[in-house]
Protein backbone atom coordinates (compact mmCIF):
# COMPACT_ATOMS: atom_id res chain seq x y z
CA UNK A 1 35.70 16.69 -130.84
CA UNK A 2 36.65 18.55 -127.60
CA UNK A 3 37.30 22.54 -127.23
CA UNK A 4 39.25 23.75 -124.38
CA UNK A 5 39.59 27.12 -123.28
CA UNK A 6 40.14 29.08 -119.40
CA UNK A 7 38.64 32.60 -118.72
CA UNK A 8 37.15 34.28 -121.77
CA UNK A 9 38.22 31.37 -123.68
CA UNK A 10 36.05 28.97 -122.12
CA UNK A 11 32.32 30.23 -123.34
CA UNK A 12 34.37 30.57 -126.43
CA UNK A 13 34.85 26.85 -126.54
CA UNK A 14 31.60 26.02 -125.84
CA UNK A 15 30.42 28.23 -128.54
CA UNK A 16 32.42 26.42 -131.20
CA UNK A 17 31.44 23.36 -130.16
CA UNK A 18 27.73 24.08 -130.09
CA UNK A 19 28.50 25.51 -133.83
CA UNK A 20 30.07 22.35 -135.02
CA UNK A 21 26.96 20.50 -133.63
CA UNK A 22 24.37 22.51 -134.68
CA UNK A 23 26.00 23.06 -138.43
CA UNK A 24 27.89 19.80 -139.04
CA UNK A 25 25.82 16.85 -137.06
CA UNK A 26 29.67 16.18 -135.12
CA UNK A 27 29.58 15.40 -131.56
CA UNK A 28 31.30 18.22 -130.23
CA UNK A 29 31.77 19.48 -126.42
CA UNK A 30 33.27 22.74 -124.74
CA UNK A 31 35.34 22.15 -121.75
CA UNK A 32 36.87 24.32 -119.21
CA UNK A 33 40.61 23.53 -119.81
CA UNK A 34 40.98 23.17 -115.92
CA UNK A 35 38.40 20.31 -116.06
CA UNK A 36 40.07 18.30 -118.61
CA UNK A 37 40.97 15.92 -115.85
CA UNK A 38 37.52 15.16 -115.01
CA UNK A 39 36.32 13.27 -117.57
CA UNK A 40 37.44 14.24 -120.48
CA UNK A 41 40.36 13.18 -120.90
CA UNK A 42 39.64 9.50 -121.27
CA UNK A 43 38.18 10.39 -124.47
CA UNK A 44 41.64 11.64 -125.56
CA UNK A 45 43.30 9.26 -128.18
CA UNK A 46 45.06 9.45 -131.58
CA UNK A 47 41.47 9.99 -133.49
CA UNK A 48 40.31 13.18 -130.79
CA UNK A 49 40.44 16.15 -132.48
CA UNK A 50 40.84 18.63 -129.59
CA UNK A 51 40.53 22.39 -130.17
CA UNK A 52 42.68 24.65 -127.51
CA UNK A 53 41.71 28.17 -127.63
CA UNK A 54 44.85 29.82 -125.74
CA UNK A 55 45.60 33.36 -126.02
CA UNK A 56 48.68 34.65 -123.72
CA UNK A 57 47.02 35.86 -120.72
CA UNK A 58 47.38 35.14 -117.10
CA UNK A 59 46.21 31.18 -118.14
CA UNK A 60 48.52 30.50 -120.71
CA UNK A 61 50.89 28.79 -119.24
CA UNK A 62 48.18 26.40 -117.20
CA UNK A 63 46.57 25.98 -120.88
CA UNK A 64 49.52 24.44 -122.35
CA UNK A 65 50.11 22.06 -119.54
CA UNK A 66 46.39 20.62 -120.53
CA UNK A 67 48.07 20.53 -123.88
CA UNK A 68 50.53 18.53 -122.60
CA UNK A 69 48.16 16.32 -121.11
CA UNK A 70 46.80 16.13 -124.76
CA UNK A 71 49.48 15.66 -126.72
CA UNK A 72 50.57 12.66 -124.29
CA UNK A 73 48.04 10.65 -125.17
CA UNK A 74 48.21 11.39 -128.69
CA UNK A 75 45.18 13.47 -128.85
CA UNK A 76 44.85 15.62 -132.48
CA UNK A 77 45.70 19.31 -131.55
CA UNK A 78 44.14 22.72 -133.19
CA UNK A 79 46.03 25.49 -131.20
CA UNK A 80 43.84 28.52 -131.56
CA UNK A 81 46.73 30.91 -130.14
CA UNK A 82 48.22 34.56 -130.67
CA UNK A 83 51.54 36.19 -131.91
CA UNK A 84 53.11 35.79 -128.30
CA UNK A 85 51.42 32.21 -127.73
CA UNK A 86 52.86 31.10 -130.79
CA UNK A 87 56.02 32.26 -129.88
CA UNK A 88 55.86 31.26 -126.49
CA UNK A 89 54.43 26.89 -127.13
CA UNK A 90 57.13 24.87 -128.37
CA UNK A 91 54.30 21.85 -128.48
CA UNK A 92 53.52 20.02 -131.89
CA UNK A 93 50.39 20.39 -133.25
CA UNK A 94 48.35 19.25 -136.07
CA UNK A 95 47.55 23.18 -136.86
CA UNK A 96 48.00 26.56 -135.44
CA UNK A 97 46.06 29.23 -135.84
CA UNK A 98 47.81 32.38 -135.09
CA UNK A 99 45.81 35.62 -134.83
CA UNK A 100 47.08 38.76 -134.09
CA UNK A 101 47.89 40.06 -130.44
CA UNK A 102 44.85 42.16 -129.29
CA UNK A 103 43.52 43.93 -126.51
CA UNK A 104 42.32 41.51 -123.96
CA UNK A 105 38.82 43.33 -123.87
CA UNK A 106 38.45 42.79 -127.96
CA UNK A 107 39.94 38.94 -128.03
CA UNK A 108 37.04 36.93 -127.56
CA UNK A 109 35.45 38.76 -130.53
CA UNK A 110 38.68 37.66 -132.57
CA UNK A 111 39.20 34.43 -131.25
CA UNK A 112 35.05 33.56 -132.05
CA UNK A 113 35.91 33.99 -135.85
CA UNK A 114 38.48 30.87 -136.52
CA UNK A 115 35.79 28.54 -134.33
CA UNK A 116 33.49 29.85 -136.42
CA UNK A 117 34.59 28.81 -139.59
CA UNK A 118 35.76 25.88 -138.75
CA UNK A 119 32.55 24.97 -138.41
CA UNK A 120 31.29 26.26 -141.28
CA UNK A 121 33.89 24.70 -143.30
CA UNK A 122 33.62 21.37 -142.06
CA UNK A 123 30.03 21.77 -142.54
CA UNK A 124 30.11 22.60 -146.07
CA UNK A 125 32.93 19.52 -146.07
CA UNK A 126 30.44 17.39 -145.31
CA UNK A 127 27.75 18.58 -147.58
CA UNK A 128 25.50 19.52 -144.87
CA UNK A 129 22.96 22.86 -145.36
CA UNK A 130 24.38 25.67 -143.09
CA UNK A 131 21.40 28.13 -143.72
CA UNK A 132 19.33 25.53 -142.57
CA UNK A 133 20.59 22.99 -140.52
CA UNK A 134 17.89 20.36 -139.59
CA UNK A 135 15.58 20.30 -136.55
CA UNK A 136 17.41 24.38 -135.56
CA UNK A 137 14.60 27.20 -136.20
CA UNK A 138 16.40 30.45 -136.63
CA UNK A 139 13.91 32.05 -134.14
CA UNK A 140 12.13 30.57 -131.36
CA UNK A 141 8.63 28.99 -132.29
CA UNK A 142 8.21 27.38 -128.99
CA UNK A 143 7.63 28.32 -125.19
């Protein structure tokens, strides 16, 4: 599974897919949107789940074009948007999550919970123990 996100959005990315790893046993990777073309997106066919974390700020628009990208080589889409991205993407998707439109200062803190229970759904999906996913310590026994 791939998460894409620019800005704020990125470390958000990463975080969900470190999450899904660490909670679900799923390959998972966090990708600056911008670097899709480097890499990436050979992985991108009709089985790749890919996660887009895209409020509307100032990288919206460049956001959606990696949809695009996506969504052209049939790539599964999860559009983790807002009220105005909704509005503004006219691109199918296999989901959209719409939350509401925040103050960019407080969005990463909003846009963390939907990655975060993804995880934990899929987890749970899957049977696997969230409170105590194997070979994770929940503190750091080792220097």
């Amino acid at each position: 599974m791939l998460y894409l996100g620019r800005g704020t959005s990125y470390p958000i990315a990463m975080e969900g897919a470190l999450k899904l790893k660490e909670i679900s046993y799923i390959h998972a990777e966090g990708y600056a949107a911008g670097e899709l073309k480097h890499g990436p997106i050979a992985l991108i066919d009709e089985n790749m789940p890919v996660i887009v974390i895209a409020p509307h700020d100032r990288f919206f628009e460049k956001t959606v074009s990696n949809m695009q990208e996506v969504a052209a080589r049939g790539g599964r889409i999860i559009f983790i948007t807002d009220e105005r991205g909704a509005a503004a993407s006219d691109l199918s998707t296999m989901a959209t999550i719409v939350l509401p439109d925040v103050d960019e200062v407080i969005q990463p803190m909003i846009f963390t919970l939907p990655i975060q229970l993804l995880a934990y759904h899929t987890a749970v999906f899957m049977g696997t123990d969230v409170d105590q996913p194997r070979n994770l310590a929940k503190s750091v026994t080792v220097e």
